[in-house]
Protein backbone atom coordinates (compact mmCIF):
# COMPACT_ATOMS: atom_id res chain seq x y z
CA UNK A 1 174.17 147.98 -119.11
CA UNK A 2 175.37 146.86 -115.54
CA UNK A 3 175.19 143.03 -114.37
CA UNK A 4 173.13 143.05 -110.89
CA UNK A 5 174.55 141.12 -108.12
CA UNK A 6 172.37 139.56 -105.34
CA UNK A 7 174.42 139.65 -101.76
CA UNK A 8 172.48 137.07 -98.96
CA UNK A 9 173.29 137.86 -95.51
CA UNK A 10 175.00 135.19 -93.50
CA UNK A 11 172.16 134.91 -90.94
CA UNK A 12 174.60 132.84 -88.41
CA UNK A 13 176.31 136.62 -88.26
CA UNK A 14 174.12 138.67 -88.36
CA UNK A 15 172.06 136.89 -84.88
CA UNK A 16 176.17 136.81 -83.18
CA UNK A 17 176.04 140.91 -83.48
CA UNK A 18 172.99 141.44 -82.83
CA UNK A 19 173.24 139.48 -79.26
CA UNK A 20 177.07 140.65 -79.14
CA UNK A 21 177.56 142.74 -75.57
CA UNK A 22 178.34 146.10 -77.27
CA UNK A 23 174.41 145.78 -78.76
CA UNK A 24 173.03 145.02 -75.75
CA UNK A 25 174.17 147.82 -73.57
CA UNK A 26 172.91 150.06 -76.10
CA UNK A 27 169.48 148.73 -75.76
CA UNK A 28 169.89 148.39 -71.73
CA UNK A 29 170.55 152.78 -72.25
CA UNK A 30 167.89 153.28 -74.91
CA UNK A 31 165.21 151.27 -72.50
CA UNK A 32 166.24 153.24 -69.52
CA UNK A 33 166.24 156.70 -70.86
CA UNK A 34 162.52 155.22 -71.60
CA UNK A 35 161.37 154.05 -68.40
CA UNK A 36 162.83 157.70 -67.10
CA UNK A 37 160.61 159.21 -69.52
CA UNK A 38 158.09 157.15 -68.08
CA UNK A 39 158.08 157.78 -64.11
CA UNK A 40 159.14 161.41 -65.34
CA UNK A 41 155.58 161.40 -66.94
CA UNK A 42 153.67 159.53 -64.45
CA UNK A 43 150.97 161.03 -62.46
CA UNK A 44 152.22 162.11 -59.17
CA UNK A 45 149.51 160.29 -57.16
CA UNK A 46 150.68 156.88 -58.61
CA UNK A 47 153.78 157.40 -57.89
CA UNK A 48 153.58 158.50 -54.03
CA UNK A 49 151.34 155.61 -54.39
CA UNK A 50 154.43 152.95 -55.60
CA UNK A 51 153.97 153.22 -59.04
CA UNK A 52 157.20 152.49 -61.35
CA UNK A 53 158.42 151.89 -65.10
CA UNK A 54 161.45 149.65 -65.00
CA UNK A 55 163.53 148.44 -68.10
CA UNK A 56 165.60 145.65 -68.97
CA UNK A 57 167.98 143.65 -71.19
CA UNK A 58 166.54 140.32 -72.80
CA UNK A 59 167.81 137.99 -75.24
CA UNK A 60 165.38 136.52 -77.32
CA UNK A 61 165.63 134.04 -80.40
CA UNK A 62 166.97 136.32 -83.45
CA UNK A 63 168.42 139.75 -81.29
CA UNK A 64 168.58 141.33 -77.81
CA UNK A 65 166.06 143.84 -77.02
CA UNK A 66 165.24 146.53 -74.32
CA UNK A 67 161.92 145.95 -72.77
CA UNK A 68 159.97 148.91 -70.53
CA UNK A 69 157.42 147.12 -67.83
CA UNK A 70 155.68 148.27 -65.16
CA UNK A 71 156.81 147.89 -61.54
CA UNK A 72 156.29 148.93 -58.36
CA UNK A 73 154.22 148.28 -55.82
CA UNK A 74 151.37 145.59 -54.89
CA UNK A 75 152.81 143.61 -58.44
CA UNK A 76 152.87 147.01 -60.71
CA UNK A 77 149.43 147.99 -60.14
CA UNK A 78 149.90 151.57 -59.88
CA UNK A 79 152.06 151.89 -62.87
CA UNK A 80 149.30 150.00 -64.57
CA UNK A 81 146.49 152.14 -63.95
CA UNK A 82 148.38 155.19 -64.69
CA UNK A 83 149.85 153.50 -68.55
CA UNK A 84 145.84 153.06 -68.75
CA UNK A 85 144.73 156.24 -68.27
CA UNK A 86 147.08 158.34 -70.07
CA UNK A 87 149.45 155.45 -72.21
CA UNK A 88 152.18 156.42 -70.14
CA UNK A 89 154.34 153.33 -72.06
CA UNK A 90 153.47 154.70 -75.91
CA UNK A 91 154.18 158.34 -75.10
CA UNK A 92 157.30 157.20 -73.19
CA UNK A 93 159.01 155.38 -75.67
CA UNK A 94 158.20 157.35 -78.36
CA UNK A 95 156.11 155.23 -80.65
């Protein structure tokens, strides 16, 4: 009968790669290839209107992430009403 070992992740480590530049530009390309999705999928009266999905880079406490927002014109509100009437965001980023 085999011993069992217990292995605890150096958590000092594990936040250094998951901020580390080589993890972040592979969020930066995930979120973008979203936020294409996005404005690819937006209605085209919100976006003649200045409607726009934007993505970008931030580091928060434990790991980087890629974050999808709405942009555009008068403070987003286009891209707004469109994620509201069809949940633009969800079917953009695939969750």
């Amino acid at each position: 009968m085999g011993s069992r070992a217990g292995v605890e992740p150096v958590m000092g480590g594990v936040r250094e790669v998951l901020h580390a530049p080589g993890v972040a530009a592979l969020l930066g390309q995930q979120a973008a290839k979203a936020a294409a999705r996005c404005n690819a999928m937006m209605d085209p009266q919100m976006r003649r209107a200045g409607g726009l999905y934007e993505s970008e880079v931030v580091s928060r406490g434990f790991t980087a992430c890629g974050r999808v927002y709405v942009s555009g014109a008068e403070g987003g509100k286009f891209a707004r009403i469109d994620n509201y009437r069809h949940n633009t965001l969800r079917k953009g980023c695939g969750v």
